[in-house]
PDB file of N, CA and C in Angstrom:
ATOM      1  N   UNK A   1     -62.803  44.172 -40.832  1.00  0.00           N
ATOM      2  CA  UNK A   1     -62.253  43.192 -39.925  1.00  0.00           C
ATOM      3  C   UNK A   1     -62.896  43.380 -38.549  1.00  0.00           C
ATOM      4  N   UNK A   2     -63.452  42.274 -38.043  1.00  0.00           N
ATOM      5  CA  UNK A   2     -64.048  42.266 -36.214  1.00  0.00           C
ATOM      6  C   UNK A   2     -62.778  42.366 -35.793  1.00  0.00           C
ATOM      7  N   UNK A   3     -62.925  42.898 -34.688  1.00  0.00           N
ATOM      8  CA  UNK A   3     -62.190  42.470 -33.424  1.00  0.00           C
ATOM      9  C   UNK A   3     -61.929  41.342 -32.673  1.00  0.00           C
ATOM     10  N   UNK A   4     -60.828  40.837 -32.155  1.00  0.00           N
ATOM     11  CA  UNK A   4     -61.166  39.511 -31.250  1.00  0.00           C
ATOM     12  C   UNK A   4     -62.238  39.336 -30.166  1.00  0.00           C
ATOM     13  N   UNK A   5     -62.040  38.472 -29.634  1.00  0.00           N
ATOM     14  CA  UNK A   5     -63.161  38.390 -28.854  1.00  0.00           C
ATOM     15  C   UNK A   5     -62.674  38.725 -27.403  1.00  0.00           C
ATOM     16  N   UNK A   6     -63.250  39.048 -26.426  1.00  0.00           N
ATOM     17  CA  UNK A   6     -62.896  39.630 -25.197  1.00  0.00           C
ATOM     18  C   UNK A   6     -62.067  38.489 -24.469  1.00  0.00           C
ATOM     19  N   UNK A   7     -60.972  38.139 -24.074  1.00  0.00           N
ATOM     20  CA  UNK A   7     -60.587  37.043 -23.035  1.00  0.00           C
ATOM     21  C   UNK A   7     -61.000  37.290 -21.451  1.00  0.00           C
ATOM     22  N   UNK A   8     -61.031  36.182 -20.981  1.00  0.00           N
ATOM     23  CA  UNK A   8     -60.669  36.354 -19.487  1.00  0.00           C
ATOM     24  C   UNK A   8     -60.286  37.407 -19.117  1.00  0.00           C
ATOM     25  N   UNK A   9     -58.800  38.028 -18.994  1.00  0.00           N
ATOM     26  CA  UNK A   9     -58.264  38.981 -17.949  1.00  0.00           C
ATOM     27  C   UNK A   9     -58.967  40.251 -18.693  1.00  0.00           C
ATOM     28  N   UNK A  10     -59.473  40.471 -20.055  1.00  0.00           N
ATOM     29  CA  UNK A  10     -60.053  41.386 -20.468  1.00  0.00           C
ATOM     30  C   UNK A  10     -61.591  41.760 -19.219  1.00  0.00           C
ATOM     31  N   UNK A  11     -62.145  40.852 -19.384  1.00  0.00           N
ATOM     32  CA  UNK A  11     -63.477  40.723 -18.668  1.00  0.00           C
ATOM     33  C   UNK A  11     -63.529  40.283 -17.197  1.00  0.00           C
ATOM     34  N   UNK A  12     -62.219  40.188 -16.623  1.00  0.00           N
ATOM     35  CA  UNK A  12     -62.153  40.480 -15.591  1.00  0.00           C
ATOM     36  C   UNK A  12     -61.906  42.198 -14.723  1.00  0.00           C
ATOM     37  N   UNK A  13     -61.312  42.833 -16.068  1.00  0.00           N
ATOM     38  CA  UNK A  13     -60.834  44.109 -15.278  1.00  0.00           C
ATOM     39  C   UNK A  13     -61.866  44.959 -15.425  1.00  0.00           C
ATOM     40  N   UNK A  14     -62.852  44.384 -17.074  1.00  0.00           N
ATOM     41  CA  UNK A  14     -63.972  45.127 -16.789  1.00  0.00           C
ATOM     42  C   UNK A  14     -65.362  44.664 -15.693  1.00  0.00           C
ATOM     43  N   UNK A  15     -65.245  43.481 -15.326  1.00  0.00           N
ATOM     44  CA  UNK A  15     -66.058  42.910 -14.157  1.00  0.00           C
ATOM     45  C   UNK A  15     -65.870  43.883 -13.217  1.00  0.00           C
ATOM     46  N   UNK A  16     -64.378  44.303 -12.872  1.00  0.00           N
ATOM     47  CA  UNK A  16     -64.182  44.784 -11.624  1.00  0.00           C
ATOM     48  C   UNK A  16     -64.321  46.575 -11.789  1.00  0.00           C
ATOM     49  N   UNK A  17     -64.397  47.134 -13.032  1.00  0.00           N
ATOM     50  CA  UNK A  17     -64.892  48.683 -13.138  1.00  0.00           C
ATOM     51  C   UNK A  17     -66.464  48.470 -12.682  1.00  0.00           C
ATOM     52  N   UNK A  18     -66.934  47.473 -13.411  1.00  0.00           N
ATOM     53  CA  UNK A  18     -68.310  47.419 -13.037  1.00  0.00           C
ATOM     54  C   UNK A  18     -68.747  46.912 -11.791  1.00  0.00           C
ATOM     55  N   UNK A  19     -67.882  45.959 -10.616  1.00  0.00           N
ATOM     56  CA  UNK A  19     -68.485  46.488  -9.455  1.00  0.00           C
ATOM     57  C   UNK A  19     -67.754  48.084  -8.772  1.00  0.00           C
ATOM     58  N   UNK A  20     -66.812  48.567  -8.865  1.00  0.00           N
ATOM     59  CA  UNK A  20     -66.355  49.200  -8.597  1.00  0.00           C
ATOM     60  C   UNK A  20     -66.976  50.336  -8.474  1.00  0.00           C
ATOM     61  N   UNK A  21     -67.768  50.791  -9.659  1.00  0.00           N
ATOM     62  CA  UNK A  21     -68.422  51.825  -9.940  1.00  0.00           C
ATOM     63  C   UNK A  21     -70.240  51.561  -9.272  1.00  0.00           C
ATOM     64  N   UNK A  22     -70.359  50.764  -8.357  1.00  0.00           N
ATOM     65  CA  UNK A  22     -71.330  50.166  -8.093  1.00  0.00           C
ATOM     66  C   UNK A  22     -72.398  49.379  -8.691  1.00  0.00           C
ATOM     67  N   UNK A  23     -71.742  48.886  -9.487  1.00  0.00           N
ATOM     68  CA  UNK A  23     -72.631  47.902 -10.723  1.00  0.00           C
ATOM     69  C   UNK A  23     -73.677  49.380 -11.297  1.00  0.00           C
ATOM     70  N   UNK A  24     -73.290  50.107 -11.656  1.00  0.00           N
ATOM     71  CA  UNK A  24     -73.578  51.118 -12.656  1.00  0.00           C
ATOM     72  C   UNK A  24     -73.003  51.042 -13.865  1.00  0.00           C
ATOM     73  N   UNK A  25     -74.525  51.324 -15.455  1.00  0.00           N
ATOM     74  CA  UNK A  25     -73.599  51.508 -16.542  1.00  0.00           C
ATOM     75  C   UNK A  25     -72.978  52.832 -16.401  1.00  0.00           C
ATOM     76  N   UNK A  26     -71.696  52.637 -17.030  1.00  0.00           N
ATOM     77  CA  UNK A  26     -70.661  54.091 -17.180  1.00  0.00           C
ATOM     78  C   UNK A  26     -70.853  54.164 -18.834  1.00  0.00           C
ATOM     79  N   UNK A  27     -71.162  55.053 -19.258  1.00  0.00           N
ATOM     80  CA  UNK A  27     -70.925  55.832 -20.564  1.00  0.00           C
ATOM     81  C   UNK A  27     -69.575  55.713 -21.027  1.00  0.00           C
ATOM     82  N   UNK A  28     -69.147  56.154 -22.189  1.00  0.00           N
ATOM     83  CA  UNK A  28     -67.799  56.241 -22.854  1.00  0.00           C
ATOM     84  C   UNK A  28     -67.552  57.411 -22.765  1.00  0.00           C
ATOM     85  N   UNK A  29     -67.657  58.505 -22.067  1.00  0.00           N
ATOM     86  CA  UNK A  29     -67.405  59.543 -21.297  1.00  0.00           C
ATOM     87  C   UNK A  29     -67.021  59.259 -20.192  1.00  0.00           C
ATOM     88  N   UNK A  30     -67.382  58.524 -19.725  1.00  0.00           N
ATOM     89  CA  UNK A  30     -66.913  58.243 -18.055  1.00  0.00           C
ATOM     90  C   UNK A  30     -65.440  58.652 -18.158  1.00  0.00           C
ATOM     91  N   UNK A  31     -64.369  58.799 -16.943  1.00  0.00           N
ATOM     92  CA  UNK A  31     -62.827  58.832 -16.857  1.00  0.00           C
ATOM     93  C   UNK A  31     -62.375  57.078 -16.628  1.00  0.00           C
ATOM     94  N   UNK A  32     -63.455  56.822 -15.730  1.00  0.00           N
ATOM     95  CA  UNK A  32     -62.857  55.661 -15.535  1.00  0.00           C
ATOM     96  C   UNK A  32     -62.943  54.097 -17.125  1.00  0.00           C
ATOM     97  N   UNK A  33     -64.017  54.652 -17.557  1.00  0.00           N
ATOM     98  CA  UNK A  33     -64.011  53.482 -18.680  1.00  0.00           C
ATOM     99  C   UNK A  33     -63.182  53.755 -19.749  1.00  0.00           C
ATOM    100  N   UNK A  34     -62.712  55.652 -20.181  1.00  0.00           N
ATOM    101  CA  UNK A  34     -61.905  55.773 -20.857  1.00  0.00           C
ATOM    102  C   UNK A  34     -60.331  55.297 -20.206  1.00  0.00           C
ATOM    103  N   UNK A  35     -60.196  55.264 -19.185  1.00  0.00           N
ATOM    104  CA  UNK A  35     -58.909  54.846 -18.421  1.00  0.00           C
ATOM    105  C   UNK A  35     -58.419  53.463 -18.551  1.00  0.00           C
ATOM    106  N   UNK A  36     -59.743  52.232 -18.397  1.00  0.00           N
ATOM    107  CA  UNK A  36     -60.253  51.266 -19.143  1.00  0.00           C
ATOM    108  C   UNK A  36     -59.328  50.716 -20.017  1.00  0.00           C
ATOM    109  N   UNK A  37     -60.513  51.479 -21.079  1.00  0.00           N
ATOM    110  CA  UNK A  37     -59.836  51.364 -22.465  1.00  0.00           C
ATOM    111  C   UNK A  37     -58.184  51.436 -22.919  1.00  0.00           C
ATOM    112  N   UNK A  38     -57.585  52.378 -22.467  1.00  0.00           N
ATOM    113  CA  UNK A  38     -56.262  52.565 -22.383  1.00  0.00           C
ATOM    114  C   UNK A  38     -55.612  51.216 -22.014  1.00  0.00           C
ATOM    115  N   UNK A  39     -56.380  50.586 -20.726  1.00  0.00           N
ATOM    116  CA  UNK A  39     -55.281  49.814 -20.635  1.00  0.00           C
ATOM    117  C   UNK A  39     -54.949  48.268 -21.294  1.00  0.00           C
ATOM    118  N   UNK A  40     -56.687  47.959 -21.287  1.00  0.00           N
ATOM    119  CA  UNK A  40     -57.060  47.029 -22.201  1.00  0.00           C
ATOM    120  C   UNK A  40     -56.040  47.078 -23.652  1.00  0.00           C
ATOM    121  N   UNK A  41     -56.002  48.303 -24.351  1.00  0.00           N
ATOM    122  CA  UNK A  41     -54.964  48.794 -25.588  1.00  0.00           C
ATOM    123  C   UNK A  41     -53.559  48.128 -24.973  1.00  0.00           C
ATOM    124  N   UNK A  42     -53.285  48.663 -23.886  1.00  0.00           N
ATOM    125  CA  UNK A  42     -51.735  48.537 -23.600  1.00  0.00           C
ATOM    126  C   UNK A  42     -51.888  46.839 -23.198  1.00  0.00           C
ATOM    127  N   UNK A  43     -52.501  45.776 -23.152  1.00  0.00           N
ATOM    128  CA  UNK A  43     -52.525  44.556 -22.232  1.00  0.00           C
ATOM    129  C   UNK A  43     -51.454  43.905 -23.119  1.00  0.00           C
ATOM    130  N   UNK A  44     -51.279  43.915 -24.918  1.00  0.00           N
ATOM    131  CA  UNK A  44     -50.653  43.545 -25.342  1.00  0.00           C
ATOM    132  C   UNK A  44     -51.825  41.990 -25.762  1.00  0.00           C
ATOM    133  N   UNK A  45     -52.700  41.943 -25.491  1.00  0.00           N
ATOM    134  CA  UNK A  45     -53.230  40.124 -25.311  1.00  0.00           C
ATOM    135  C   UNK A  45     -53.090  39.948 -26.811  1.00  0.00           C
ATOM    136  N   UNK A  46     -53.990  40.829 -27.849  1.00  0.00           N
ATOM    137  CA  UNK A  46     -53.502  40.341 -29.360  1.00  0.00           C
ATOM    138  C   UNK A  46     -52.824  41.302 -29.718  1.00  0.00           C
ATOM    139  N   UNK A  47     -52.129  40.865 -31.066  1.00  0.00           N
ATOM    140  CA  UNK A  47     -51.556  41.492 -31.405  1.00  0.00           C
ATOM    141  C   UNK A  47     -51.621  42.620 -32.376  1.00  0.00           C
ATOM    142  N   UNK A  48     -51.416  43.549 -32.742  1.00  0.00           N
ATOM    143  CA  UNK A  48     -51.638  44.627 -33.562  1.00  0.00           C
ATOM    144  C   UNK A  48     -53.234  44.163 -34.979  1.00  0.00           C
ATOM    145  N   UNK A  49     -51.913  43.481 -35.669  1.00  0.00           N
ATOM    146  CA  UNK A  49     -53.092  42.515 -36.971  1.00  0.00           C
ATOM    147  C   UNK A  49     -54.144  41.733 -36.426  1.00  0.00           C
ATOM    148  N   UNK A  50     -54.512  41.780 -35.308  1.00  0.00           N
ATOM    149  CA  UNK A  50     -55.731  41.138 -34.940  1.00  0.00           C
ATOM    150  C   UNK A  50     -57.132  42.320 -34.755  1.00  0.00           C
ATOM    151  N   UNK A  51     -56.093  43.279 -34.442  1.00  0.00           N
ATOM    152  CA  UNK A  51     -57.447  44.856 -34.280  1.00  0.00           C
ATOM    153  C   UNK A  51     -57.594  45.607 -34.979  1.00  0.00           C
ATOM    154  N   UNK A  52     -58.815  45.991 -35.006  1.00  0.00           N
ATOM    155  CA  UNK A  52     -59.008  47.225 -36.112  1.00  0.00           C
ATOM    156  C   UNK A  52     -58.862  48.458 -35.533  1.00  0.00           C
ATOM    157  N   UNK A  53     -59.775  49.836 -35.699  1.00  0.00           N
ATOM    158  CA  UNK A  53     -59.287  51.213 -35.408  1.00  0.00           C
ATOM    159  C   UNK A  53     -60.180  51.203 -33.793  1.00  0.00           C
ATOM    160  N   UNK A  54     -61.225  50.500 -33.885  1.00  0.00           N
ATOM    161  CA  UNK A  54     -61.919  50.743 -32.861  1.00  0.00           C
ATOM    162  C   UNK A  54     -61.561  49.580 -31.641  1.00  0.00           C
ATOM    163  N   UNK A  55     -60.221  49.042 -31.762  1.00  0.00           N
ATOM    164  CA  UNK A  55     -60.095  47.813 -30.732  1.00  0.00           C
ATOM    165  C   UNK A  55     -60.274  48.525 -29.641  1.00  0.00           C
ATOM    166  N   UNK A  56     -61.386  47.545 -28.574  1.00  0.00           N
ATOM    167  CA  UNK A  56     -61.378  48.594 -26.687  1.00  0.00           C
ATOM    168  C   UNK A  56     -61.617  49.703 -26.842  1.00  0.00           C
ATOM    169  N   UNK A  57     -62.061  50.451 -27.335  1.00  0.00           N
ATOM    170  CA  UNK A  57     -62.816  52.191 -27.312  1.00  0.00           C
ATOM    171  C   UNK A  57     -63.285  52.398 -26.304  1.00  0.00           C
ATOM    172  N   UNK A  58     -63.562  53.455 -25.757  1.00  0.00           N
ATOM    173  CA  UNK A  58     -64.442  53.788 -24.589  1.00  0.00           C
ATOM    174  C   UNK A  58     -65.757  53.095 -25.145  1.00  0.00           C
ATOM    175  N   UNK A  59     -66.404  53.435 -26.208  1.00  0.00           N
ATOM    176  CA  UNK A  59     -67.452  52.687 -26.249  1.00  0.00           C
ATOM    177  C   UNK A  59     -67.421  51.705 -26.062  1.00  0.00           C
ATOM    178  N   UNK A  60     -66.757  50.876 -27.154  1.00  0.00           N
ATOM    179  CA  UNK A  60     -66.953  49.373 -26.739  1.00  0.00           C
ATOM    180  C   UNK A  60     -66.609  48.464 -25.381  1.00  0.00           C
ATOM    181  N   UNK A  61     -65.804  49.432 -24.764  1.00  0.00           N
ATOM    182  CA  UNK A  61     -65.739  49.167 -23.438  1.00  0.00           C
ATOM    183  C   UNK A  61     -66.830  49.222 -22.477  1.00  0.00           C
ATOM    184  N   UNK A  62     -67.664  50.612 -22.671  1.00  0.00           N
ATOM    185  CA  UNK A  62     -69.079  50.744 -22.057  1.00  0.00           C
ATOM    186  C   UNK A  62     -69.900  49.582 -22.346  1.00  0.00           C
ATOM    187  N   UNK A  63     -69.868  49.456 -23.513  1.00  0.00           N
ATOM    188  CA  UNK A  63     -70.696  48.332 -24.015  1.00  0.00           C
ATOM    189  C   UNK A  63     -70.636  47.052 -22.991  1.00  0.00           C
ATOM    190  N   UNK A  64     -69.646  46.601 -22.936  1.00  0.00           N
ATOM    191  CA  UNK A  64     -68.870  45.819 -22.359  1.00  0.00           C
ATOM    192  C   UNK A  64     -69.510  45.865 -20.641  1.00  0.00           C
ATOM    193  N   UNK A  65     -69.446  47.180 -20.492  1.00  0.00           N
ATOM    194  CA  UNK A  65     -70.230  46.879 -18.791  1.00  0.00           C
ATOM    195  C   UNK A  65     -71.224  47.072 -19.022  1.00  0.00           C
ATOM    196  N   UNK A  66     -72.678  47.424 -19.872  1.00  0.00           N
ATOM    197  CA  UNK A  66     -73.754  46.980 -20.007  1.00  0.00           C
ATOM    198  C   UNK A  66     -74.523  45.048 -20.004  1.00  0.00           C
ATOM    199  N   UNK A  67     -72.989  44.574 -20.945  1.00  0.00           N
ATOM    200  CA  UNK A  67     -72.991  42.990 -21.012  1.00  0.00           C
ATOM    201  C   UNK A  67     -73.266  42.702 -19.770  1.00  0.00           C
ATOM    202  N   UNK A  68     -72.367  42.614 -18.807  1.00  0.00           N
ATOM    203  CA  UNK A  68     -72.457  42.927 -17.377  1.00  0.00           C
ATOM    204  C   UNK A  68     -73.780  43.124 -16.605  1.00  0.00           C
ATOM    205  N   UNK A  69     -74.099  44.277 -16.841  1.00  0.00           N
ATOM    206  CA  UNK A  69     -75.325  44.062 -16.234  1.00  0.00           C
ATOM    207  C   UNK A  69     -76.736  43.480 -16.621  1.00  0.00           C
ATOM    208  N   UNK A  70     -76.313  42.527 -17.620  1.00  0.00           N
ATOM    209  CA  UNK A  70     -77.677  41.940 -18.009  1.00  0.00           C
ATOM    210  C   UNK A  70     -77.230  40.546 -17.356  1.00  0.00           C
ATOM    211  N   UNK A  71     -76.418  40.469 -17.122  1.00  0.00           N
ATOM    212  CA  UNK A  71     -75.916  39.079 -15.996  1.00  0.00           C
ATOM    213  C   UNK A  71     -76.596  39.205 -14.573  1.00  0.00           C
ATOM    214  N   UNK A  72     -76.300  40.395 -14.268  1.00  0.00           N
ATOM    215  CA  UNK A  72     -76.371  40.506 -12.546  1.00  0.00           C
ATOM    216  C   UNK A  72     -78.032  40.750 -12.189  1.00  0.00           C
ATOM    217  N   UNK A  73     -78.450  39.974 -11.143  1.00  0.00           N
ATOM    218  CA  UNK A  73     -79.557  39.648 -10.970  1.00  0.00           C
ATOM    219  C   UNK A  73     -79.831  40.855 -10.326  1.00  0.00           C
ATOM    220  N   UNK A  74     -79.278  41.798  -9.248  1.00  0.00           N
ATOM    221  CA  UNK A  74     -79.771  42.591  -8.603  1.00  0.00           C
ATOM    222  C   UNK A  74     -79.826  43.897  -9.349  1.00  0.00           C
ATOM    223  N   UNK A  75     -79.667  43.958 -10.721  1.00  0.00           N
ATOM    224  CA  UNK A  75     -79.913  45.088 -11.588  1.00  0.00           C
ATOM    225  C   UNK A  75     -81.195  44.878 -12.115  1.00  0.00           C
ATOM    226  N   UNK A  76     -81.723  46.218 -11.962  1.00  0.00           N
ATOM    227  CA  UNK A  76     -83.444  46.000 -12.446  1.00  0.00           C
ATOM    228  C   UNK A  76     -83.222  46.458 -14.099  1.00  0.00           C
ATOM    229  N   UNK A  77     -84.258  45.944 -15.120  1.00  0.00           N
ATOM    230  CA  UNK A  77     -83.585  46.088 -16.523  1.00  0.00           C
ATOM    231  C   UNK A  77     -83.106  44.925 -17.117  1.00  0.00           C
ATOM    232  N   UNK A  78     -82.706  45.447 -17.782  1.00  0.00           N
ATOM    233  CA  UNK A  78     -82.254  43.395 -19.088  1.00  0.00           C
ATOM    234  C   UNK A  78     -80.700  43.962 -19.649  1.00  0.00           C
ATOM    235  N   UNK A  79     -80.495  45.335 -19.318  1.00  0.00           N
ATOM    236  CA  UNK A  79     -78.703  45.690 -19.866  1.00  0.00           C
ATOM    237  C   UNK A  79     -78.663  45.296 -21.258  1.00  0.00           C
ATOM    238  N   UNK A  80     -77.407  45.339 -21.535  1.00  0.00           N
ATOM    239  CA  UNK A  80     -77.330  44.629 -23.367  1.00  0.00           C
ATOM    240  C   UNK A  80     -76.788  42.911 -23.636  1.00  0.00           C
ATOM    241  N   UNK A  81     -78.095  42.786 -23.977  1.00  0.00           N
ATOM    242  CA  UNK A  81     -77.822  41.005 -23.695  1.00  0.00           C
ATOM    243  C   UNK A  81     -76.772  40.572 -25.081  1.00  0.00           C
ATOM    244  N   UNK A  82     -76.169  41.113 -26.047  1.00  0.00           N
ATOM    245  CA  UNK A  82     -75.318  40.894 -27.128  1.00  0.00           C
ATOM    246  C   UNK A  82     -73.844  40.029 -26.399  1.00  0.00           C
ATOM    247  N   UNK A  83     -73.908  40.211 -25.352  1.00  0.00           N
ATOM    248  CA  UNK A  83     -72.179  39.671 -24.978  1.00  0.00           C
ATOM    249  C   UNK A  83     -72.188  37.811 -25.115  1.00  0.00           C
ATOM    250  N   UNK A  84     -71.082  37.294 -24.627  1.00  0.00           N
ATOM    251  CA  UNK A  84     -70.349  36.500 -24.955  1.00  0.00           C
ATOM    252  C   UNK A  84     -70.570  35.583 -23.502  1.00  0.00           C
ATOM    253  N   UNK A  85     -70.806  34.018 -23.768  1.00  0.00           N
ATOM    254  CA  UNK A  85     -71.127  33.253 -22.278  1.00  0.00           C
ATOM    255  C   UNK A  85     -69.807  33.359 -21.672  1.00  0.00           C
ATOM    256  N   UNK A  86     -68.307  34.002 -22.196  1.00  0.00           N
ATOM    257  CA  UNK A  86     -67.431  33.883 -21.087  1.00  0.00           C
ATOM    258  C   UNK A  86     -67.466  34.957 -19.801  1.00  0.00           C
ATOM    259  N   UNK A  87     -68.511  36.182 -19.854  1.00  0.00           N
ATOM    260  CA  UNK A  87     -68.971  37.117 -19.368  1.00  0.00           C
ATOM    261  C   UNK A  87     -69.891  36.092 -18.294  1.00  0.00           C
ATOM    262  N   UNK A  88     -70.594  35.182 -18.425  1.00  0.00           N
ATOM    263  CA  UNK A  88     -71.940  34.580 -17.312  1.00  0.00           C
ATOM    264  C   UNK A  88     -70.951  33.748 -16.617  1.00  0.00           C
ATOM    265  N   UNK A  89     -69.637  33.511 -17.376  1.00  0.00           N
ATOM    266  CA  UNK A  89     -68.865  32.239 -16.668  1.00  0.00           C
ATOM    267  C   UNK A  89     -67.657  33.099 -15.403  1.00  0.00           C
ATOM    268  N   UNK A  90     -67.627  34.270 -16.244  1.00  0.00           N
ATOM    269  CA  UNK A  90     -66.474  35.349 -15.222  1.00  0.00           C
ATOM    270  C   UNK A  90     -67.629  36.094 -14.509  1.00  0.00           C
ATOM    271  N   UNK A  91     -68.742  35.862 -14.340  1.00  0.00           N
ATOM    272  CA  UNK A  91     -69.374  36.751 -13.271  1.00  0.00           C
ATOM    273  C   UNK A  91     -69.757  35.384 -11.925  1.00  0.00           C
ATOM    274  N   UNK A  92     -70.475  34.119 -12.191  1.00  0.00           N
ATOM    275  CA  UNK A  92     -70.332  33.178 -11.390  1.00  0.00           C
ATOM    276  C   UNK A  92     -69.302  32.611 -10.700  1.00  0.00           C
ATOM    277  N   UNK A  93     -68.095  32.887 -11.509  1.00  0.00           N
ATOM    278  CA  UNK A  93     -66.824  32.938 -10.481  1.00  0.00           C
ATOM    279  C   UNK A  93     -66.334  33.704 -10.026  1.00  0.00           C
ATOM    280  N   UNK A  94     -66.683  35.247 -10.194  1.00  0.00           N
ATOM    281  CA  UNK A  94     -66.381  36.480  -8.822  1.00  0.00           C
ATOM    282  C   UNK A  94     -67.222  36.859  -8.087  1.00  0.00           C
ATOM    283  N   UNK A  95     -68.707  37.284  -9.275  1.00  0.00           N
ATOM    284  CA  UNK A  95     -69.336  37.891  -8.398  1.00  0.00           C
ATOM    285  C   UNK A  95     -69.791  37.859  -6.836  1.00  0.00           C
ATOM    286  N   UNK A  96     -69.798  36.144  -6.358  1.00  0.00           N
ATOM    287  CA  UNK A  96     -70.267  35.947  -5.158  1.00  0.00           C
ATOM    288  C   UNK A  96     -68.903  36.550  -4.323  1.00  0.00           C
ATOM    289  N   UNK A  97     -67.792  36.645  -4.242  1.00  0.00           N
ATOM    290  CA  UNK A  97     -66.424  37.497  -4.043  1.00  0.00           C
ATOM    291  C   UNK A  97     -65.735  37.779  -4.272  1.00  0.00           C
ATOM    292  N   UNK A  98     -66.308  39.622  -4.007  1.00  0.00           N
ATOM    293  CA  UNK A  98     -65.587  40.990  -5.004  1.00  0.00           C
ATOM    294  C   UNK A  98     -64.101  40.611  -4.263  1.00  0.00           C
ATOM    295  N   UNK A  99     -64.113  40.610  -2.977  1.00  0.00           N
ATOM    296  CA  UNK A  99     -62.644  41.050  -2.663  1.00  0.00           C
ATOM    297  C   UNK A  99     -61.542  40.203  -3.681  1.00  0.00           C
ATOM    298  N   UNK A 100     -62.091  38.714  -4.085  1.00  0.00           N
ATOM    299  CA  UNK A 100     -61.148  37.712  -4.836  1.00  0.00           C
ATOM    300  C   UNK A 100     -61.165  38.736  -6.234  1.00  0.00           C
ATOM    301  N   UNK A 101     -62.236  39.301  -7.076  1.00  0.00           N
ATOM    302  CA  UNK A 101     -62.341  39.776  -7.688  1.00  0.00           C
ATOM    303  C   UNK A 101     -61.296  40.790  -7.902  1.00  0.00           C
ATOM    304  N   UNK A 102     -61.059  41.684  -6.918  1.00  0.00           N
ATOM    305  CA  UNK A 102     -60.255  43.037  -7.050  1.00  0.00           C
ATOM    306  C   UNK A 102     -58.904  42.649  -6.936  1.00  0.00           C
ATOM    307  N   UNK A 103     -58.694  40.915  -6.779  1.00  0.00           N
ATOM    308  CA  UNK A 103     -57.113  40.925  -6.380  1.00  0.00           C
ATOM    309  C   UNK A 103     -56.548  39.836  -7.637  1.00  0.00           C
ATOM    310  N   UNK A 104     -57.216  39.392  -8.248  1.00  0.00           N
ATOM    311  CA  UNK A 104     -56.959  39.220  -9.721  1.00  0.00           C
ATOM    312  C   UNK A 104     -57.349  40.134 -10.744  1.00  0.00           C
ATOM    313  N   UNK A 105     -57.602  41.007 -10.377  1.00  0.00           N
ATOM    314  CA  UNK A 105     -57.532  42.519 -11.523  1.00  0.00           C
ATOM    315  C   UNK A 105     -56.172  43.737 -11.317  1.00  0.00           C
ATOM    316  N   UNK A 106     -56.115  43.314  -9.802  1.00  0.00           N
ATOM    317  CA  UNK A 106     -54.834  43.756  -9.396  1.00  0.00           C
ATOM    318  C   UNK A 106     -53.637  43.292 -10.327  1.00  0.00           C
ATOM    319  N   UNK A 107     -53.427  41.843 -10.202  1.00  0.00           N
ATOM    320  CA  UNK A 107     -52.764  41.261 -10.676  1.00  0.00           C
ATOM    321  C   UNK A 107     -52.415  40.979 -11.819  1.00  0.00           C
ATOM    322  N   UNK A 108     -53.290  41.295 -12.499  1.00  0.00           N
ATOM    323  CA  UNK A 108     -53.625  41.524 -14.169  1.00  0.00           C
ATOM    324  C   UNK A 108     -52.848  42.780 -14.278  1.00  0.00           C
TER     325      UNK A 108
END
């Protein structure tokens, strides 16, 4: 069974690890992407029978801010171009402003 697909407030909170962390990829070691992951688990968005063992992992979360940086123009590199156009559509509506950015992740 796949996983669902990332929503909005999903790819917003990881938009905002990834400027946060200075538009750096973070590993699935990182604290902060495993912290991430946790909460993404707790968001509740689907429900149990929609995920498998690996729903939001640190990895796939890393993964997730690599997507990321194959969006952002001021990253040198091509990142992992595999993600999803709601990732090009949630970076054209924050990236030009983080502060709007950090206060709907807040809010999330």
């Amino acid at each position: 069974m796949r996983n669902p697909d990332w929503t909005r407030d999903e790819l917003i909170l990881a938009l905002e690890l990834y400027f946060r962390s200075g538009r750096r990829q973070l590993d699935a070691t990182h604290p902060e992407v495993i912290a991430l992951s946790g909460v993404l688990n707790s968001l509740g968005v689907h429900d149990g029978q929609e995920r498998n063992a690996e729903f939001r992992n640190p990895n796939g979360t890393a993964m997730k801010l690599g997507n990321f940086s194959s969006v952002d123009p001021d990253r040198p590199g091509v990142g992992l171009a595999r993600g999803n156009k709601l990732e090009r559509v949630i970076w054209d509506e924050f990236a030009p402003n983080p502060e709007r950015l950090y206060q709907v992740a807040d809010a999330i």
